[in-house]
PDB file of N, CA and C in Angstrom:
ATOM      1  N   UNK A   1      37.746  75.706  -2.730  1.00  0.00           N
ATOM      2  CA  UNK A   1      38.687  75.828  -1.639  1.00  0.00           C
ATOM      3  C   UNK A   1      38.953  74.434  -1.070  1.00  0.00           C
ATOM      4  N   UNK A   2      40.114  73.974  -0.579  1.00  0.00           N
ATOM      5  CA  UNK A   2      40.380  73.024  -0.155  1.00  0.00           C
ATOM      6  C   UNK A   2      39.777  73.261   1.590  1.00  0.00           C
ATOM      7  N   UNK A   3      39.158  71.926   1.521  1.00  0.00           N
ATOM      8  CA  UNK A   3      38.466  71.656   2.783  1.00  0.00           C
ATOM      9  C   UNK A   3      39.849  71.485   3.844  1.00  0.00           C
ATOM     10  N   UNK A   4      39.679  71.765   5.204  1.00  0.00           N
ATOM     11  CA  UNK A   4      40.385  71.491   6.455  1.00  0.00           C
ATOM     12  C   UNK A   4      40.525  69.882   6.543  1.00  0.00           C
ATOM     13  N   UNK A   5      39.536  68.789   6.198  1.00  0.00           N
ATOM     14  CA  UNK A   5      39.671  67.511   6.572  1.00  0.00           C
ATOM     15  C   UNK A   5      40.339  67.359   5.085  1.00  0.00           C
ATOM     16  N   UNK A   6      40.542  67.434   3.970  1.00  0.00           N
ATOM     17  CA  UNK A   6      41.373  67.040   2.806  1.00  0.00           C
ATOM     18  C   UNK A   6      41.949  67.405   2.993  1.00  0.00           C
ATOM     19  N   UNK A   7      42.992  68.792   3.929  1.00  0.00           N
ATOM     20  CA  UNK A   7      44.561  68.492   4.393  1.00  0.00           C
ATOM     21  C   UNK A   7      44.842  68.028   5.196  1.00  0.00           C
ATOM     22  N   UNK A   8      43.740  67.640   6.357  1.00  0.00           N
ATOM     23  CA  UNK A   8      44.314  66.906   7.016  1.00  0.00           C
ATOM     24  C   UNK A   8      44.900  65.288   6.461  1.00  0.00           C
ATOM     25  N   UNK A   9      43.855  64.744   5.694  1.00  0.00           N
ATOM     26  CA  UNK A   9      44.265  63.837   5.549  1.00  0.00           C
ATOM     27  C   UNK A   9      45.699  63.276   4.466  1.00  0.00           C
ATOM     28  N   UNK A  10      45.652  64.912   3.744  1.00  0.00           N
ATOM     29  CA  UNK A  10      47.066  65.025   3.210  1.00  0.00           C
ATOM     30  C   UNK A  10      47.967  64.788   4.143  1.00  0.00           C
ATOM     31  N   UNK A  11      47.947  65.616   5.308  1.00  0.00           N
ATOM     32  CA  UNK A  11      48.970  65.844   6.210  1.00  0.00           C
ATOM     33  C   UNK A  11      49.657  64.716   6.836  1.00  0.00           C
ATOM     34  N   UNK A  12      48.002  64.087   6.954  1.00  0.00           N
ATOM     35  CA  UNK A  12      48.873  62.014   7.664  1.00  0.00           C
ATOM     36  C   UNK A  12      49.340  61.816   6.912  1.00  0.00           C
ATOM     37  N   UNK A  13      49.048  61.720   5.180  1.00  0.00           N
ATOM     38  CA  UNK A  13      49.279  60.622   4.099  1.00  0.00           C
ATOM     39  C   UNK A  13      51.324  61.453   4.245  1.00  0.00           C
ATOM     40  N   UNK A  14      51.583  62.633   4.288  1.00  0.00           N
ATOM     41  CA  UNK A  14      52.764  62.805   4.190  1.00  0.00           C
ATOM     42  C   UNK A  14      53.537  62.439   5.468  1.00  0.00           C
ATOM     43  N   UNK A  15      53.040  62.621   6.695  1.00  0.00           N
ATOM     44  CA  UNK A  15      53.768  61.998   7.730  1.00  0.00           C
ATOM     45  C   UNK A  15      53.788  60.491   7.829  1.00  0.00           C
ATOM     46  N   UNK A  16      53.175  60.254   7.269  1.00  0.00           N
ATOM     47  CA  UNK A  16      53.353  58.476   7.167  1.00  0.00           C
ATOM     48  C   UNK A  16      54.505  57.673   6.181  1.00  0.00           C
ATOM     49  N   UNK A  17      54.687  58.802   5.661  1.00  0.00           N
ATOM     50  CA  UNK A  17      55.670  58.420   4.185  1.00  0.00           C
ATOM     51  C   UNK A  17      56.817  59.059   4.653  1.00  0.00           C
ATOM     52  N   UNK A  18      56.778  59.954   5.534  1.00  0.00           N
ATOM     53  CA  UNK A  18      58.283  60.603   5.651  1.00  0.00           C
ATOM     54  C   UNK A  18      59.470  59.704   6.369  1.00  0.00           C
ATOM     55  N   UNK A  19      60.566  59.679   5.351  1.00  0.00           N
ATOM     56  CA  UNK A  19      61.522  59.132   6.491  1.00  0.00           C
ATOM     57  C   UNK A  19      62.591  59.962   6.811  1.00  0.00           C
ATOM     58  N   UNK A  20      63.649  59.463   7.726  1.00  0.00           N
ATOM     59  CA  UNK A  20      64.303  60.038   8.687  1.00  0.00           C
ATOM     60  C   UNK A  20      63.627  60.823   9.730  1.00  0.00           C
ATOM     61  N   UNK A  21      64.858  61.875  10.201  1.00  0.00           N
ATOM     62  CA  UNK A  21      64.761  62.867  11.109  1.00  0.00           C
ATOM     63  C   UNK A  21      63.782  63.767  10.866  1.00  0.00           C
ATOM     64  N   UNK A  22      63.365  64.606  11.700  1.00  0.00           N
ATOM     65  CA  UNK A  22      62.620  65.990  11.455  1.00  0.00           C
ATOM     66  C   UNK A  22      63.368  67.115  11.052  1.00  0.00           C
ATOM     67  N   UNK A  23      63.256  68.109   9.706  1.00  0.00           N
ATOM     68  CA  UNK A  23      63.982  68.969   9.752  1.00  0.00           C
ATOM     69  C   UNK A  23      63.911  70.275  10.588  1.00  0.00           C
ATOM     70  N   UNK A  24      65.327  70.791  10.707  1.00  0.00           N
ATOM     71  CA  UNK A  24      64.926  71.853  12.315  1.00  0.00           C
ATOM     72  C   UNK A  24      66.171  72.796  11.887  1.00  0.00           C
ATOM     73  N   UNK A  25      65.754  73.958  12.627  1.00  0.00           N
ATOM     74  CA  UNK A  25      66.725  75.240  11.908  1.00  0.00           C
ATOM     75  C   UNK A  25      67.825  74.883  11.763  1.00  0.00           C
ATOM     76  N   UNK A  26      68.524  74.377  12.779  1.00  0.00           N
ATOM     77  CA  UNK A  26      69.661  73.866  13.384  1.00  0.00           C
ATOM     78  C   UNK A  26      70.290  72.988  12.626  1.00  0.00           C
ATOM     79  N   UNK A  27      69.602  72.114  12.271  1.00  0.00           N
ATOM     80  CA  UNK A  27      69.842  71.266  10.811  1.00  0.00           C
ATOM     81  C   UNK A  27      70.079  72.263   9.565  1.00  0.00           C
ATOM     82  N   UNK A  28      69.408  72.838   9.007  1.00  0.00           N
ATOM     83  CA  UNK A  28      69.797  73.977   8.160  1.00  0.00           C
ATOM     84  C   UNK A  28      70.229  74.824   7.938  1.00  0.00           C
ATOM     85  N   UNK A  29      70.763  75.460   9.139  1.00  0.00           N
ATOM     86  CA  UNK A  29      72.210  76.235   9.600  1.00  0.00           C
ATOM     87  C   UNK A  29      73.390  75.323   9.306  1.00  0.00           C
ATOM     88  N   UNK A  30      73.783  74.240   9.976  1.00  0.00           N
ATOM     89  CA  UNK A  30      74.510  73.535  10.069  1.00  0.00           C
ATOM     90  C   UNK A  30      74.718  73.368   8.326  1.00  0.00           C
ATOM     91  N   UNK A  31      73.887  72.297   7.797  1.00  0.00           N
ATOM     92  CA  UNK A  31      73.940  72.033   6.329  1.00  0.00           C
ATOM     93  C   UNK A  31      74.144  73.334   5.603  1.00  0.00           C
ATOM     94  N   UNK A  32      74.294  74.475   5.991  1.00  0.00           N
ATOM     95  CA  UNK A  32      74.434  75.457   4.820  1.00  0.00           C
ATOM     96  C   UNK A  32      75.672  76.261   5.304  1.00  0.00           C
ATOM     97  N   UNK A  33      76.143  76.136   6.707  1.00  0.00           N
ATOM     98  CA  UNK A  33      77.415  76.409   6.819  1.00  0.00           C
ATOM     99  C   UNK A  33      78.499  75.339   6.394  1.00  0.00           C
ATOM    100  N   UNK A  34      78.129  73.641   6.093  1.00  0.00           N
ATOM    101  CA  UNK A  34      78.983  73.190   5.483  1.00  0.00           C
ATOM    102  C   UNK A  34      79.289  73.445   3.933  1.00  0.00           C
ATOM    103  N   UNK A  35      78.295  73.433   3.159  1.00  0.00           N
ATOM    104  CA  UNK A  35      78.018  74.215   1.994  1.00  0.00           C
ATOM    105  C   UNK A  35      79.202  74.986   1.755  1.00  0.00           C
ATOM    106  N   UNK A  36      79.025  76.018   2.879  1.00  0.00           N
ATOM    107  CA  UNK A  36      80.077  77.087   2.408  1.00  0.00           C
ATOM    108  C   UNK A  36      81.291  77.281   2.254  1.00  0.00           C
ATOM    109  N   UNK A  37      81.438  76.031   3.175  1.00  0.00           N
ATOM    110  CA  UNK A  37      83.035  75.538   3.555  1.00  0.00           C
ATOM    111  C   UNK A  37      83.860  74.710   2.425  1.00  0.00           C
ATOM    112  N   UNK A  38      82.702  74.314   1.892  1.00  0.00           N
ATOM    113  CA  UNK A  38      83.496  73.556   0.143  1.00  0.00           C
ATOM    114  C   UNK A  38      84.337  74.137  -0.175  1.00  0.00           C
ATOM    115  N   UNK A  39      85.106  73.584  -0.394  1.00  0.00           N
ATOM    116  CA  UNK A  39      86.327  74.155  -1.951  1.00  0.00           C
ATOM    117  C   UNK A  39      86.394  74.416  -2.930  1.00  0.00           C
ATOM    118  N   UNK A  40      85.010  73.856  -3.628  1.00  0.00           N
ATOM    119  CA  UNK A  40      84.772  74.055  -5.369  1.00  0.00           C
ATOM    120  C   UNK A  40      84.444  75.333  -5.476  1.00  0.00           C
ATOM    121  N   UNK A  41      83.863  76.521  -4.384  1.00  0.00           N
ATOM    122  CA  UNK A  41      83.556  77.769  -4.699  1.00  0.00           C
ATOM    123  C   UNK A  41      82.710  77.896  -5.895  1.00  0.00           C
ATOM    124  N   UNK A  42      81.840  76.699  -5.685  1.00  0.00           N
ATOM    125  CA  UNK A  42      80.609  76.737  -6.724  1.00  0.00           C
ATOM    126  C   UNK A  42      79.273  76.542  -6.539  1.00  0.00           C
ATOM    127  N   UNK A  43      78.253  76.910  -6.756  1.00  0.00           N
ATOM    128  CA  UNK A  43      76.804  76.443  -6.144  1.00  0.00           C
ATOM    129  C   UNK A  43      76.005  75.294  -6.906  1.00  0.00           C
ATOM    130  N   UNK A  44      77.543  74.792  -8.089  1.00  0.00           N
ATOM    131  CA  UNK A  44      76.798  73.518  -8.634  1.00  0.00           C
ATOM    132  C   UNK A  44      76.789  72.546  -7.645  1.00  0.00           C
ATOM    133  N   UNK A  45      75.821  71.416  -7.821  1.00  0.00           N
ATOM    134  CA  UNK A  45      75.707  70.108  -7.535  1.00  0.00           C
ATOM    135  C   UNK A  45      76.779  69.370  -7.834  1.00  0.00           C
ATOM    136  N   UNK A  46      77.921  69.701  -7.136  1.00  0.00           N
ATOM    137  CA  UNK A  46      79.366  68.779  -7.655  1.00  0.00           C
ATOM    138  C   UNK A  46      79.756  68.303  -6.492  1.00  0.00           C
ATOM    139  N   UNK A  47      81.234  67.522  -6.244  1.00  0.00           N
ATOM    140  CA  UNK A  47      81.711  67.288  -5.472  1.00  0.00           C
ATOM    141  C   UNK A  47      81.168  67.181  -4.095  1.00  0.00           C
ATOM    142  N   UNK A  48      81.701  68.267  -3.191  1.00  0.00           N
ATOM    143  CA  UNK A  48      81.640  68.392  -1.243  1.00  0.00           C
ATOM    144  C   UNK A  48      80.090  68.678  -1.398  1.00  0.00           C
ATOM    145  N   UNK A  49      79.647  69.673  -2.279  1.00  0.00           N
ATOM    146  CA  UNK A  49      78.231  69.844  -2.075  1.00  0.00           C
ATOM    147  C   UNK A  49      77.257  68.854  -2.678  1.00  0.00           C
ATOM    148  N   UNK A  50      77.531  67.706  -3.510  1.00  0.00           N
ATOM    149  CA  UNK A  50      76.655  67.053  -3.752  1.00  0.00           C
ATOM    150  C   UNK A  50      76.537  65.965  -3.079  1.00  0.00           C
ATOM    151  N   UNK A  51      77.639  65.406  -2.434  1.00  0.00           N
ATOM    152  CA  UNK A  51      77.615  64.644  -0.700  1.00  0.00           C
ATOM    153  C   UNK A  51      76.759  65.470   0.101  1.00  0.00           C
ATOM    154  N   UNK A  52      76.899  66.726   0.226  1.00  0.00           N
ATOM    155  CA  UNK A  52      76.259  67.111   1.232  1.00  0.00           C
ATOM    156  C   UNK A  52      74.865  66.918   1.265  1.00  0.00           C
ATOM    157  N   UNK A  53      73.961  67.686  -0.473  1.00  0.00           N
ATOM    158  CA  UNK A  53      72.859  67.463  -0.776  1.00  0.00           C
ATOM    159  C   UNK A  53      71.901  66.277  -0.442  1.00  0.00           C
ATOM    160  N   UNK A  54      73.075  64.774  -0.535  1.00  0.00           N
ATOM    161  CA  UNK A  54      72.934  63.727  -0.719  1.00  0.00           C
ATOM    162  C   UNK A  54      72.441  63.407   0.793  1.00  0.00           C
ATOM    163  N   UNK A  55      73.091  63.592   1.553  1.00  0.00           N
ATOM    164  CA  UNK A  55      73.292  63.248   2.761  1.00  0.00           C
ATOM    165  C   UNK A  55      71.836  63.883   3.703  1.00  0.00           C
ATOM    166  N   UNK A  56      71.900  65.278   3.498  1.00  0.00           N
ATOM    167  CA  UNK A  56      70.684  66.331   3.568  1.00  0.00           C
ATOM    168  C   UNK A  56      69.637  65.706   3.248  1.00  0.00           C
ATOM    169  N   UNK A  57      69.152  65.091   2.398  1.00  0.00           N
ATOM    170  CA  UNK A  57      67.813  64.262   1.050  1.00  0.00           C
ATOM    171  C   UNK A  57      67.669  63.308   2.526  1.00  0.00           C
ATOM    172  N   UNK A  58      68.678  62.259   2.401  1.00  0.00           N
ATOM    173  CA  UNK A  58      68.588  60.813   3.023  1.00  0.00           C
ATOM    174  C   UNK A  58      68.270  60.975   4.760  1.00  0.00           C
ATOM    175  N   UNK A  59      69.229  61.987   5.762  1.00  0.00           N
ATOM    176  CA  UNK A  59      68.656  62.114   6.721  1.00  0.00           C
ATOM    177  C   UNK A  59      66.979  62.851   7.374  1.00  0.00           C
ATOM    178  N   UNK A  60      67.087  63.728   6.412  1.00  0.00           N
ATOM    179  CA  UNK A  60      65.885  64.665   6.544  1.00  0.00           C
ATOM    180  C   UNK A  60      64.861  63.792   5.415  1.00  0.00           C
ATOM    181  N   UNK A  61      64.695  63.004   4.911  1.00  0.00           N
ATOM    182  CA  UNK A  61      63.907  63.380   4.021  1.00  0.00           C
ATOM    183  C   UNK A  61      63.181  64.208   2.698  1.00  0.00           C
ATOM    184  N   UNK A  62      64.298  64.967   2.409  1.00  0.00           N
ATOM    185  CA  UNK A  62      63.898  65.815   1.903  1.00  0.00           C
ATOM    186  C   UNK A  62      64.089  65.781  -0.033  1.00  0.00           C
ATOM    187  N   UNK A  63      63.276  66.782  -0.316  1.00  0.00           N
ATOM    188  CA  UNK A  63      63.529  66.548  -2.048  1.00  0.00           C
ATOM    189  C   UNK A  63      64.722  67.069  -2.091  1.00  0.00           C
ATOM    190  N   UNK A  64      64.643  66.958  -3.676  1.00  0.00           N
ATOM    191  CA  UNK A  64      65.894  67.255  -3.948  1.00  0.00           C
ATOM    192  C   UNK A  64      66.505  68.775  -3.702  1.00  0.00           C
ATOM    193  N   UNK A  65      65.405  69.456  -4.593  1.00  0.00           N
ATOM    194  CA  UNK A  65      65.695  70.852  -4.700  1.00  0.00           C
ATOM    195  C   UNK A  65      65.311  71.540  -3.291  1.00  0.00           C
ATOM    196  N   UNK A  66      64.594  70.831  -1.904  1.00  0.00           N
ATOM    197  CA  UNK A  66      64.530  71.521  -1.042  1.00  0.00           C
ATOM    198  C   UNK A  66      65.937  71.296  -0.325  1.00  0.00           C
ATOM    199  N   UNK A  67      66.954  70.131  -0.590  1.00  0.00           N
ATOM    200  CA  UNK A  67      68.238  70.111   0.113  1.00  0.00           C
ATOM    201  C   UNK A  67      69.169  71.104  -0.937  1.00  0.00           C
ATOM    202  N   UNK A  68      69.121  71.266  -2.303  1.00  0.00           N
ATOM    203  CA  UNK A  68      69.820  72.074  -2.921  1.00  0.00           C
ATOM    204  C   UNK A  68      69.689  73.579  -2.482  1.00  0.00           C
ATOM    205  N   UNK A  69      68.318  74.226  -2.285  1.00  0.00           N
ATOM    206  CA  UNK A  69      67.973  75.280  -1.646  1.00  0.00           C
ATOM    207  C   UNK A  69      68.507  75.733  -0.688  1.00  0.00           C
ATOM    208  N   UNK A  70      68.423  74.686   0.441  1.00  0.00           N
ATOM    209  CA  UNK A  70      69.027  74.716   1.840  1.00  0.00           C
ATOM    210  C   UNK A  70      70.459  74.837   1.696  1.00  0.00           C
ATOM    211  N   UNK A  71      70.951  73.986   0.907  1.00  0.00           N
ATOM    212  CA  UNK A  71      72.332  74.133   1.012  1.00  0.00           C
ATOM    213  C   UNK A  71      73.189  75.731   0.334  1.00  0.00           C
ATOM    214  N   UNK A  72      71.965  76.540  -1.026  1.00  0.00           N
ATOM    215  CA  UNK A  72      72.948  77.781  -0.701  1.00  0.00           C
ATOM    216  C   UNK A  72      71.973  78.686  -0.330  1.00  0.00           C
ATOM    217  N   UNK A  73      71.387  78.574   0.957  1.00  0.00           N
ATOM    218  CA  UNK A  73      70.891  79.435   1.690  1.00  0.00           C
ATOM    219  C   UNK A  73      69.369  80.239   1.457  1.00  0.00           C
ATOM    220  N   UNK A  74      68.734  79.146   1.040  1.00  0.00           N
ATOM    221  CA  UNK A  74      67.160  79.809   0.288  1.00  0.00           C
ATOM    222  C   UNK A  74      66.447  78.991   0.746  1.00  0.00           C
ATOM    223  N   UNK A  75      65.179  79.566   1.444  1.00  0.00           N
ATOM    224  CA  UNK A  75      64.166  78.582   2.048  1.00  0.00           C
ATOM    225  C   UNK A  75      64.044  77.741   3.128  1.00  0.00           C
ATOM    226  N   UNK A  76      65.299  78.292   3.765  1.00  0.00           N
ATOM    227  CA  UNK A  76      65.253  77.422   4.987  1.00  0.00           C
ATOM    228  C   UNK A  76      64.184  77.002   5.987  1.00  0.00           C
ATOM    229  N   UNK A  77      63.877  78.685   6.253  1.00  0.00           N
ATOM    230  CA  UNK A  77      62.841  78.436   7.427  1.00  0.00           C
ATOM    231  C   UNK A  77      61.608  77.949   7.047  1.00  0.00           C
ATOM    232  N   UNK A  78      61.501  78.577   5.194  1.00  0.00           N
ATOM    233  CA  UNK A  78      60.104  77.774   4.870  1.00  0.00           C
ATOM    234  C   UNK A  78      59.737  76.059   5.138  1.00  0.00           C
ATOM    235  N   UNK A  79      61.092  75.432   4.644  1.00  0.00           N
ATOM    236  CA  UNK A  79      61.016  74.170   4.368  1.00  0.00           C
ATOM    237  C   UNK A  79      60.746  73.344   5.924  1.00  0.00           C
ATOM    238  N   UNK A  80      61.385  74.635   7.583  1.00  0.00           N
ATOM    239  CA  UNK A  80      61.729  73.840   8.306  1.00  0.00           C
ATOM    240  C   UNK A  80      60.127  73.807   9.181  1.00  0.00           C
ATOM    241  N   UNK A  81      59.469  75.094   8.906  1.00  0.00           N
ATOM    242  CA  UNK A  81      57.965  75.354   8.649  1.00  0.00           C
ATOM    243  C   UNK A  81      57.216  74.387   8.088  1.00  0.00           C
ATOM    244  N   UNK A  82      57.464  73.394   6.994  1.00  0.00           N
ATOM    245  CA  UNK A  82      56.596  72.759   6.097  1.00  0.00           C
ATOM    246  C   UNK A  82      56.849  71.650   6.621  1.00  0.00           C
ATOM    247  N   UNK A  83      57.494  70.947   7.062  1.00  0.00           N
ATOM    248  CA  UNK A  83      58.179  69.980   8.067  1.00  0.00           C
ATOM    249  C   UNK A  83      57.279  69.400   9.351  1.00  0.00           C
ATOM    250  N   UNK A  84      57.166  71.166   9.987  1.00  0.00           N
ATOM    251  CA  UNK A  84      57.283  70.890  11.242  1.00  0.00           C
ATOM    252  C   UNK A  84      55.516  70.795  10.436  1.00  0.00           C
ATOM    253  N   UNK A  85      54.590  71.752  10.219  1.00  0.00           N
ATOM    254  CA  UNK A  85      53.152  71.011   9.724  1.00  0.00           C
ATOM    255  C   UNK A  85      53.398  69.530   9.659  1.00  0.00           C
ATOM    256  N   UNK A  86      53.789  68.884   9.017  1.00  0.00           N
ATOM    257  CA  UNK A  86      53.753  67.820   8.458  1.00  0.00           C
ATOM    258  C   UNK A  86      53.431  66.990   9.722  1.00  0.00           C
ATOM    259  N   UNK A  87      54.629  67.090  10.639  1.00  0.00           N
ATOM    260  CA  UNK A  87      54.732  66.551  12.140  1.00  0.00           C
ATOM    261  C   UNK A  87      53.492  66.273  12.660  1.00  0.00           C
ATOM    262  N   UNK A  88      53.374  67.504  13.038  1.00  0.00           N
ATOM    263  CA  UNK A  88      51.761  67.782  13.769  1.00  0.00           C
ATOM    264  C   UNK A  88      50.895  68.448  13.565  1.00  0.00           C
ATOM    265  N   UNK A  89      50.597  68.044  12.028  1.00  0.00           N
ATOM    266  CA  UNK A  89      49.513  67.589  11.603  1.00  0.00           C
ATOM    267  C   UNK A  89      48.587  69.264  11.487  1.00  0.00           C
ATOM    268  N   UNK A  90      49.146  70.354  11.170  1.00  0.00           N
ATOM    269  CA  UNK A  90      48.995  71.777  11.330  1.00  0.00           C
ATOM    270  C   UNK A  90      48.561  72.029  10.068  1.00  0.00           C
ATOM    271  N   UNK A  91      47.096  72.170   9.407  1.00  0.00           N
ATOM    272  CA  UNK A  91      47.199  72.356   8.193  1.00  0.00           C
ATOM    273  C   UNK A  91      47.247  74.174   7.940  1.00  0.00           C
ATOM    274  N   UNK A  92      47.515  74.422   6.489  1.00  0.00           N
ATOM    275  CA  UNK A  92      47.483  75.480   5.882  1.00  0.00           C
ATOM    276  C   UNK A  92      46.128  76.350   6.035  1.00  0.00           C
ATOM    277  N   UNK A  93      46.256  77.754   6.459  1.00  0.00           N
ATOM    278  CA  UNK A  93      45.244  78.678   6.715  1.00  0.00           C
ATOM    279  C   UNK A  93      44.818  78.926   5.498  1.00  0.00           C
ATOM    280  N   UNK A  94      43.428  79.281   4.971  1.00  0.00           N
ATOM    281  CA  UNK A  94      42.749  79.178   4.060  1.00  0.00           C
ATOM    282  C   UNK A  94      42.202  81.172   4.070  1.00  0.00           C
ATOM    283  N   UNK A  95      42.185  81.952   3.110  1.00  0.00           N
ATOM    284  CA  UNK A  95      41.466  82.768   3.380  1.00  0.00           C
ATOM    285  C   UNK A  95      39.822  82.383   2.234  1.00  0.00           C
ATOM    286  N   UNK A  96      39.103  82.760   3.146  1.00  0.00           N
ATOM    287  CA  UNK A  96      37.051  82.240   2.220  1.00  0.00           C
ATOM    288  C   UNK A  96      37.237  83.354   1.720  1.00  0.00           C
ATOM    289  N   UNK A  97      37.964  84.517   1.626  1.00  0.00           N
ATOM    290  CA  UNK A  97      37.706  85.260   0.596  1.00  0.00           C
ATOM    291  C   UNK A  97      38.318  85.390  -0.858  1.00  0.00           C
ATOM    292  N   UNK A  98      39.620  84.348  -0.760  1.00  0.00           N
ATOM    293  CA  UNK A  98      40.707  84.516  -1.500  1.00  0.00           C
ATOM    294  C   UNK A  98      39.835  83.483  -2.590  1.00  0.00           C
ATOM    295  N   UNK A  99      40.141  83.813  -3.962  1.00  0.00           N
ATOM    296  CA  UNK A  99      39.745  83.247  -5.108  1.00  0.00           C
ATOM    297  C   UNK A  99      41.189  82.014  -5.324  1.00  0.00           C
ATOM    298  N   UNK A 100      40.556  81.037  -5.716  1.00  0.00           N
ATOM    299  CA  UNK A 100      41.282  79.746  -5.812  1.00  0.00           C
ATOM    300  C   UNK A 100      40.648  79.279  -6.837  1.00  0.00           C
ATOM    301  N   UNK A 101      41.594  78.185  -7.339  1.00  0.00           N
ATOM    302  CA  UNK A 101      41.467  77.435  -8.488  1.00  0.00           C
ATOM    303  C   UNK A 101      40.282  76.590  -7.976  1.00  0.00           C
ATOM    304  N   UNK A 102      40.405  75.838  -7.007  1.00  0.00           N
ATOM    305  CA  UNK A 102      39.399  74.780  -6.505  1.00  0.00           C
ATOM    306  C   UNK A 102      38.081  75.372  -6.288  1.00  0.00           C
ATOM    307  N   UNK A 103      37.517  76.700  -6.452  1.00  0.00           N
ATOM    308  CA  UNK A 103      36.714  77.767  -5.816  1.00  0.00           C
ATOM    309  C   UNK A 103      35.878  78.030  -7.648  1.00  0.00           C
ATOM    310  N   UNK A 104      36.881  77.925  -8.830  1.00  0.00           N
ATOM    311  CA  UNK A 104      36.698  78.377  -9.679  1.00  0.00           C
ATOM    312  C   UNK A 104      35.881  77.168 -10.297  1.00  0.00           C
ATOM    313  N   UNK A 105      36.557  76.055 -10.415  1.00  0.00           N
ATOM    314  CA  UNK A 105      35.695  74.860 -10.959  1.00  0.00           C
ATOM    315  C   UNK A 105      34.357  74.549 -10.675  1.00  0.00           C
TER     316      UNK A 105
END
């Protein structure tokens, strides 16, 4: 099982590296109602939406496929959840009963 102090210290090592803004619902509402507003009427990575993606990545920080996600409407709240941990430093609940890889070795 992953120890509480090895995510924590995940948790700095990723807030220390993150740049831009914090992502926030509001941000991902916004970015996925522009999405929709494209013209290509496509969910490829083209044109209006791959500015957008682009733009999404560079202010937020974010990967790739978590701004592609966001943009047609998948994962929002997870990502804005994984974020906000990151922030302050909130690690992941562990169940001691749940069988894990790290548990198995």
């Amino acid at each position: 099982m992953i120890s509480t102090n090895k995510e924590m210290k995940r948790l700095i090592h990723e807030r220390q590296k993150h740049k831009g803004e914090w992502l926030t619902k509001e941000a991902v509402d916004y970015y996925y109602n522009q999405a929709q507003k494209c013209t290509c009427n496509t969910s490829e990575d083209v044109g209006q939406r791959r500015q957008l993606r682009k733009e999404l990545q560079k202010r937020y920080g974010l990967l790739e496929i978590e701004a592609v996600n966001i943009l047609g409407g998948v994962h929002g709240a997870f990502y804005v959840a994984k974020y906000d941990r990151i922030r302050n430093g909130i690690p992941l609940e562990h169940s001691p009963t749940k069988n894990t890889l790290d548990k198995e070795d």
